[in-house]
Protein backbone atom coordinates (compact mmCIF):
# COMPACT_ATOMS: atom_id res chain seq x y z
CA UNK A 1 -20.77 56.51 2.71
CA UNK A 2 -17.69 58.60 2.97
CA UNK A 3 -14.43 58.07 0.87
CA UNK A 4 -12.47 57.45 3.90
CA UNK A 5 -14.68 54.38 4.95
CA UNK A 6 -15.03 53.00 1.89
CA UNK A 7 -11.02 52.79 1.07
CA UNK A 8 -10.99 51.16 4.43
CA UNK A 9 -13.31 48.93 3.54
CA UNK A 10 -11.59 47.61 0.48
CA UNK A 11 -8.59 47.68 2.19
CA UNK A 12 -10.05 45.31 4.31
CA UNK A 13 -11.61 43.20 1.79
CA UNK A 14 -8.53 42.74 -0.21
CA UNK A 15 -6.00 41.78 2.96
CA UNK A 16 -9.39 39.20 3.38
CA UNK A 17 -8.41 37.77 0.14
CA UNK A 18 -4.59 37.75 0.46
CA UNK A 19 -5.12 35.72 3.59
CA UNK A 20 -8.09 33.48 2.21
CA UNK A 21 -5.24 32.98 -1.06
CA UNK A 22 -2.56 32.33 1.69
CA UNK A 23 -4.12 29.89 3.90
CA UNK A 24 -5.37 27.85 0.53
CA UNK A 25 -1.75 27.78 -1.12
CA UNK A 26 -0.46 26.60 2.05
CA UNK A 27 -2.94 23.63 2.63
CA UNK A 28 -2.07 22.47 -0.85
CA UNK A 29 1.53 22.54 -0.12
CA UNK A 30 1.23 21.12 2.98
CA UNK A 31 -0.60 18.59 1.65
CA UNK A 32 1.27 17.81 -1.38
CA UNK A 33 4.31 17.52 1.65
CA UNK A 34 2.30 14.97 3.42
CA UNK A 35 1.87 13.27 0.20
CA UNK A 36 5.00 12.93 -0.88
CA UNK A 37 5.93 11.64 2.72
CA UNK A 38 3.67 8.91 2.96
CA UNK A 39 5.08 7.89 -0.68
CA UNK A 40 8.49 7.96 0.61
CA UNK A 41 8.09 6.37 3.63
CA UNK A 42 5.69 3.37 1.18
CA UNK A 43 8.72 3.20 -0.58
CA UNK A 44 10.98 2.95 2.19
CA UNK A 45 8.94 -0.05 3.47
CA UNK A 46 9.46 -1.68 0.50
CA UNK A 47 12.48 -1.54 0.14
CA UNK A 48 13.02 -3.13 3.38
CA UNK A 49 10.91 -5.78 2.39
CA UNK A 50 12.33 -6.28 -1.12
CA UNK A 51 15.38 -6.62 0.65
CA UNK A 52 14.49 -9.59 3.20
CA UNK A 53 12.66 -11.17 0.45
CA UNK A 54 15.41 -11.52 -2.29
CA UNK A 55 17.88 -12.32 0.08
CA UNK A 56 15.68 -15.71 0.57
CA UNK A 57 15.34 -15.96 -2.58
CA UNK A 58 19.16 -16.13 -3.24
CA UNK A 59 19.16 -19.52 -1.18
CA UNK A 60 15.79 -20.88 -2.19
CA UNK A 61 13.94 -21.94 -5.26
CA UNK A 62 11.78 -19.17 -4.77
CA UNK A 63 10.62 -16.48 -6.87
CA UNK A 64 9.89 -12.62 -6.19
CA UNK A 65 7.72 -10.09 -8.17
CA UNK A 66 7.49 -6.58 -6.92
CA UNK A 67 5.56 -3.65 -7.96
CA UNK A 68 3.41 -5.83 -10.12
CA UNK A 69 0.20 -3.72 -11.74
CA UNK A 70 -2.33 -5.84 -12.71
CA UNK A 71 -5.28 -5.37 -15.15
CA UNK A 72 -8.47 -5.98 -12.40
CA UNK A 73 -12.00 -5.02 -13.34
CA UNK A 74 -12.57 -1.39 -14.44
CA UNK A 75 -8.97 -0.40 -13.67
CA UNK A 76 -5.70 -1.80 -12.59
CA UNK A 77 -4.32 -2.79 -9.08
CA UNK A 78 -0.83 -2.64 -7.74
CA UNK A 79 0.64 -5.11 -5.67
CA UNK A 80 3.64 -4.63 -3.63
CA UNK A 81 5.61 -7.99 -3.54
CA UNK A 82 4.10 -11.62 -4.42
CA UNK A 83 6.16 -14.33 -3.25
CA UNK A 84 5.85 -17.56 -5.51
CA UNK A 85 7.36 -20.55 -3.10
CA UNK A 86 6.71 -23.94 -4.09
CA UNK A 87 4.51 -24.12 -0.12
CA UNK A 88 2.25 -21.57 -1.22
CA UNK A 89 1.95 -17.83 -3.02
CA UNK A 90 2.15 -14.69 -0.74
CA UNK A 91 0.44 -11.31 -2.08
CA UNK A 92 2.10 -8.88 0.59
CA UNK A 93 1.65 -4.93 1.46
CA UNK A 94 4.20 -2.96 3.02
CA UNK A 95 3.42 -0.28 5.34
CA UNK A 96 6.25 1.81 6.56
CA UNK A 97 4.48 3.60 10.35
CA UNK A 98 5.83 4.82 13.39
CA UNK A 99 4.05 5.54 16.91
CA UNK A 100 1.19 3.02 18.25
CA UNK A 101 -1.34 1.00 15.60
CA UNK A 102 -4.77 0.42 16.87
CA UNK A 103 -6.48 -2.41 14.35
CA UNK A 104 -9.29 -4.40 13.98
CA UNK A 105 -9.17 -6.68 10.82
CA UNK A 106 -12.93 -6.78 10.62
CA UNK A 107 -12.85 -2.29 10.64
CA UNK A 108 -12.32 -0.51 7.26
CA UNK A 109 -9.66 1.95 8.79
CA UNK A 110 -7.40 2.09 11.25
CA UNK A 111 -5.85 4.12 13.74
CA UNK A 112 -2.35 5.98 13.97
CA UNK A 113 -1.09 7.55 17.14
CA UNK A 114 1.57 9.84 17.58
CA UNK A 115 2.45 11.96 20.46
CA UNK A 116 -1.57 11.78 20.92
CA UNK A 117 -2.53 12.75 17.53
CA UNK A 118 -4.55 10.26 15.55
CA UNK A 119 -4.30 9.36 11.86
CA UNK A 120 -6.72 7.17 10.13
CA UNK A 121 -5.97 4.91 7.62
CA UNK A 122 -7.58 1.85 5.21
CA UNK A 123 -7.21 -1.26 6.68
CA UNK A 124 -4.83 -2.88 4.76
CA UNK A 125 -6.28 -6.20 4.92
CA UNK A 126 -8.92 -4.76 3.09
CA UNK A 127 -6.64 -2.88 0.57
CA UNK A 128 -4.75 -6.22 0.00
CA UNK A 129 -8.06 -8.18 -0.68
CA UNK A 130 -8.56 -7.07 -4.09
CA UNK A 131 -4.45 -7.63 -4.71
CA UNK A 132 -5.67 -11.55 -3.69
CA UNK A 133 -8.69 -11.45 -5.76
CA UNK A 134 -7.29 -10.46 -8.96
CA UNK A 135 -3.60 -12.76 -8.56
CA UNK A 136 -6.15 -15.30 -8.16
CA UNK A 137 -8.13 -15.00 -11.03
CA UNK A 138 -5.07 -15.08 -13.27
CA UNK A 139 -3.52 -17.87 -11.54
CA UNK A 140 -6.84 -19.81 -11.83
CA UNK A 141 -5.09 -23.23 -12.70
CA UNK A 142 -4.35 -23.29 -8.63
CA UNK A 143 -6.86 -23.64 -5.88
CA UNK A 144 -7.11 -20.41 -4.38
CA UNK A 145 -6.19 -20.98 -0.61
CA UNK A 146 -3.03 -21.56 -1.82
CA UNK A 147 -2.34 -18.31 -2.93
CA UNK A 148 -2.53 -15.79 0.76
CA UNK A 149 -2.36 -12.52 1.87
CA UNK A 150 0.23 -11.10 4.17
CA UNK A 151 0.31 -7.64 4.99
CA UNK A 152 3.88 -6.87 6.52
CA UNK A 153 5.01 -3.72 8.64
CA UNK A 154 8.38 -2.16 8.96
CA UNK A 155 9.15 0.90 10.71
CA UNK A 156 8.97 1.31 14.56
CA UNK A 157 5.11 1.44 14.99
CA UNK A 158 3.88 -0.84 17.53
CA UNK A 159 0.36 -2.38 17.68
CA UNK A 160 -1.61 -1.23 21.25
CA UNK A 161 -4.27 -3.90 19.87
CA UNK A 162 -4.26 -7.60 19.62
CA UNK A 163 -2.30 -8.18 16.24
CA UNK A 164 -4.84 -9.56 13.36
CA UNK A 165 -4.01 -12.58 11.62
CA UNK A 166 -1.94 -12.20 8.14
CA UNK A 167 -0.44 -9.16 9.96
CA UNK A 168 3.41 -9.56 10.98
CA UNK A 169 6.61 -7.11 11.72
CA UNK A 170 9.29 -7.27 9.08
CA UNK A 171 11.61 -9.05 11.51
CA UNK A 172 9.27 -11.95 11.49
CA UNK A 173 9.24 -12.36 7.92
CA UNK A 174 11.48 -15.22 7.26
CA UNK A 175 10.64 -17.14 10.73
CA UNK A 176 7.12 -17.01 8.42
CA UNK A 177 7.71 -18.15 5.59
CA UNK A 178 9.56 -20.82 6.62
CA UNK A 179 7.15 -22.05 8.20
CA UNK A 180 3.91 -21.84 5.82
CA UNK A 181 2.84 -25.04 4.37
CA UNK A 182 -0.22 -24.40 2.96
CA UNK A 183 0.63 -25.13 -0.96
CA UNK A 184 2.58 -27.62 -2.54
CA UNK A 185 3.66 -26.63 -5.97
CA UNK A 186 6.45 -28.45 -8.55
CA UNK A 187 9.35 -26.25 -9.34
CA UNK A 188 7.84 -26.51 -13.12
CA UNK A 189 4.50 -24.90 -11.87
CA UNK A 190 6.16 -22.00 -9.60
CA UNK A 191 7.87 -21.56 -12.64
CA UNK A 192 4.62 -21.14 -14.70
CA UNK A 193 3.40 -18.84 -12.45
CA UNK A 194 5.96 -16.49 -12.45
CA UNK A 195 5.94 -16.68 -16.60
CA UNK A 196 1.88 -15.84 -16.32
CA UNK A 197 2.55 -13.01 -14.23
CA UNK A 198 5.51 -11.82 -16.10
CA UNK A 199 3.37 -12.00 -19.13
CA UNK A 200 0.16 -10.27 -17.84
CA UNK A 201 1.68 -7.99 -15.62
CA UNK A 202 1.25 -4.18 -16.77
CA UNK A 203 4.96 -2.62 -17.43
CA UNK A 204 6.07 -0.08 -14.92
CA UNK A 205 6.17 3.17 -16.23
CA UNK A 206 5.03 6.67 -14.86
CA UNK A 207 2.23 6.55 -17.03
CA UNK A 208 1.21 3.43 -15.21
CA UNK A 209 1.04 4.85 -11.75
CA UNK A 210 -0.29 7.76 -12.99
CA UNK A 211 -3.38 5.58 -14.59
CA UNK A 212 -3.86 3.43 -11.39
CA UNK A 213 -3.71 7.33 -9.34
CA UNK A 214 -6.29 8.47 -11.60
CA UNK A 215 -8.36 5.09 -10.76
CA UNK A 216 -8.31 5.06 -7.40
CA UNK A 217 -9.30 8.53 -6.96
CA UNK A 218 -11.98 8.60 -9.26
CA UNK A 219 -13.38 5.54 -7.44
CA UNK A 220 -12.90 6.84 -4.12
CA UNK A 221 -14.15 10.44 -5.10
CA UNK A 222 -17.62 8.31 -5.19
């Protein structure tokens, strides 16, 4: 083969590589970016949330608990808020979305639209089940319907499908919980919740998220 075609042939072979080393940094930037944006935009939701929630609170005899983790099984759970009211317990996810929400509660993931490109996402129904489950399990002095889930949504998104029950907007928050009367707990025993979730609660640290991280995607790697 002659030395011209050969060079050329490298040549070729190493801009291959550049480009192949290109394309692969900027997927993991990109989605490191999407990462990060999701978390923000979690956070931002909760915030919201927090913010409706403590303000009831303030004139109630009400108790809230956010970013509670949880000891659950082979690994840990986080839960974003969990509302201890003396007419019942609410384990609640935020999710911060724009554009249109297509759900089913009985579907593991849902469906995202904006400007005609679809993201899918776990149902969070589902993701709040095991948040139920395991607040249960250490509340087990209380029957369990009275502790329920809630899974709340802040943002502009705007559901395209018939909402599924335990699913509200953030504006509708209060108008709920004043009106949910499925418990009836003492002062004294809200109280004693709280303590036994104070108590077993994992503290927050970056070492903690990082854990539960390393939990979820090992399970879901599966």
């Amino acid at each position: 083969m002659p030395k011209e075609i050969l060079l050329t042939n490298e040549v070729i072979s190493a801009i291959g590589l550049c480009l192949g080393l290109v394309l692969l940094m900027s997927f993991g930037f990109g989605f490191s970016r999407g990462k990060k944006r999701r978390a923000n935009e979690e956070n931002q939701g909760e915030w919201l949330v927090r913010q409706i929630l403590t303000e009831y609170c303030s004139r109630s005899t009400a108790h809230l608990l956010n970013n509670v983790t949880l000891e659950y099984g082979d690994g840990t759970t986080q839960i974003d808020h969990i509302l201890i009211t003396q007419n019942g317990i609410l384990v609640i996810e935020t999710k911060h979305y724009t554009g249109w929400i297509f759900a089913n509660e009985k579907q593991k993931y849902w469906t995202q639209v904006i400007f005609k490109i679809k993201y899918k996402f776990l149902n969070p129904i589902f993701q709040n089940y095991k948040h139920i489950i395991a607040t249960q399990e250490l509340l087990n002095f209380l029957p369990t319907h009275e502790i329920k889930s809630l899974v709340v949504f802040t943002g502009n998104a705007e559901f395209k499908t018939e909402i599924p029950p335990g699913v509200i907007y953030d504006h509708q928050l209060l108008t709920f919980i004043d009106h949910m009367r499925f418990a009836s707990l003492s002062e004294n025993r809200v109280q004693f919740c709280v303590g036994r979730l104070e108590c077993k609660r994992l503290e927050l640290t970056q070492k903690t998220d990082i854990e539960h991280q390393q939990y979820l995607e090992q399970k879901f790697s599966k």
